[in-house]
C-alpha atoms as a PDB file:
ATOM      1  CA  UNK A   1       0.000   0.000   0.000  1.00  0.00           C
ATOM      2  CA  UNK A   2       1.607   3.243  -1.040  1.00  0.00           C
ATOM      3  CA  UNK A   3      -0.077   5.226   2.130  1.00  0.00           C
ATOM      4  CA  UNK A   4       1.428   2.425   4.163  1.00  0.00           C
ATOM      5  CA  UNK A   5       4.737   2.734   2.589  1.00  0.00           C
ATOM      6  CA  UNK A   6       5.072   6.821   2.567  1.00  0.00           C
ATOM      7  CA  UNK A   7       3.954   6.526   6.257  1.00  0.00           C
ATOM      8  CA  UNK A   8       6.914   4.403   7.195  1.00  0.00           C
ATOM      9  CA  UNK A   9       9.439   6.141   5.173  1.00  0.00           C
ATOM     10  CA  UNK A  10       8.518   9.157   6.639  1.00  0.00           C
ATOM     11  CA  UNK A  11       9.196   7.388  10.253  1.00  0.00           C
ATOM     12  CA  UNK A  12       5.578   6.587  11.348  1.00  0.00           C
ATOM     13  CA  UNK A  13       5.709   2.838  10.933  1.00  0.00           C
ATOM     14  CA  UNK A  14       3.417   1.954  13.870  1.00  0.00           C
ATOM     15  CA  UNK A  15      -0.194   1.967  11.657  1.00  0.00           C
ATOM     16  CA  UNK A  16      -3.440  -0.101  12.781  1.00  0.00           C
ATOM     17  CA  UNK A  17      -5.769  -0.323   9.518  1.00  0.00           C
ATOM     18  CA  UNK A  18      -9.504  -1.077   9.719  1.00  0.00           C
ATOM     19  CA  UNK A  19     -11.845  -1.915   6.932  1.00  0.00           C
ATOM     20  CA  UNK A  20     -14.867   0.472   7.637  1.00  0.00           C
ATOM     21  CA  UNK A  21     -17.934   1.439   5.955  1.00  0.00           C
ATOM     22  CA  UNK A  22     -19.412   5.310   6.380  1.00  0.00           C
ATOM     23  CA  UNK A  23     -19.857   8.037   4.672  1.00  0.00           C
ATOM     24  CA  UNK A  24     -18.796  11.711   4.424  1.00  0.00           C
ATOM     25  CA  UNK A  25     -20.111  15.127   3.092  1.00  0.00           C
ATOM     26  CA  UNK A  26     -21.251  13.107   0.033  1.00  0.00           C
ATOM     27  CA  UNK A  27     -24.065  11.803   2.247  1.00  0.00           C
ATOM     28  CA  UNK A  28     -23.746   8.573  -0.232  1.00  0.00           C
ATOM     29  CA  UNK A  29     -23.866   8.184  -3.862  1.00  0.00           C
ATOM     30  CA  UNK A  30     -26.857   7.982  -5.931  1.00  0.00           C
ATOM     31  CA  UNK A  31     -27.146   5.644  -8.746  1.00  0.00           C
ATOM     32  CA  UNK A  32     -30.491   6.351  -9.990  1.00  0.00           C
ATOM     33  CA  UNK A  33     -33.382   5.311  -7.987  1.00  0.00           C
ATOM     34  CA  UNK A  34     -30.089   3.660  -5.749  1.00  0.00           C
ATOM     35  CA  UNK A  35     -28.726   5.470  -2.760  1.00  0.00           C
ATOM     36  CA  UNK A  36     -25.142   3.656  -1.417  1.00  0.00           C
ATOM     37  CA  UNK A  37     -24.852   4.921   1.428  1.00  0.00           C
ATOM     38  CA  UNK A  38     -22.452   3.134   3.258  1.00  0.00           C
ATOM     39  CA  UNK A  39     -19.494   3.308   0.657  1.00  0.00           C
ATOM     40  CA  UNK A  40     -16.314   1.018   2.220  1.00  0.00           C
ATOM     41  CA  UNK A  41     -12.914   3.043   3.204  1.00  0.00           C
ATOM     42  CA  UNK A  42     -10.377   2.041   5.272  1.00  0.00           C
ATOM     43  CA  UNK A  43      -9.273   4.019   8.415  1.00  0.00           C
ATOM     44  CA  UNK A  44      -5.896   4.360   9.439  1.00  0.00           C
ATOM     45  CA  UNK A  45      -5.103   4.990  13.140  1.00  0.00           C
ATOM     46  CA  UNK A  46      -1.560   6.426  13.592  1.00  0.00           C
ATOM     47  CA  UNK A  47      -0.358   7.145  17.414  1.00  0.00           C
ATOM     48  CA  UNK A  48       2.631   9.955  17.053  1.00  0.00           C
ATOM     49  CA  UNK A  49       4.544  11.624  20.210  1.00  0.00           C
ATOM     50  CA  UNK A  50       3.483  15.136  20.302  1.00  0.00           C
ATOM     51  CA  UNK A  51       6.589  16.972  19.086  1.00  0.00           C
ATOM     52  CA  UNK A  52       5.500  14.728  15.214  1.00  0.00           C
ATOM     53  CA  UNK A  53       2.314  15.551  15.710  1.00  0.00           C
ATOM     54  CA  UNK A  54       1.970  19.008  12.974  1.00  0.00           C
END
């Protein structure tokens, strides 16, 4: 995973990664008649000491 990959090189390789489903401002996605509106992501929780954390 590149996100995965550019978080470790930049010295953050401590990552937990869930498969989620939610949704954001989009509110869902119509597809014609079809509202989706728990579209999957993936959150990434990243624990940093405070002086990293900006």
């Amino acid at each position: 995973n590149v996100i995965l990959d550019e978080l470790n090189s930049a010295g953050f390789p401590a990552v937990t990664k869930y498969d989620v489903v939610g949704r954001g401002k989009q509110r869902g996605i119509n597809v014609g008649e079809i509202v989706y509106d728990e579209i999957p992501k993936e959150l990434l929780l990243i624990v940093v000491n405070d002086e990293d954390k900006y």
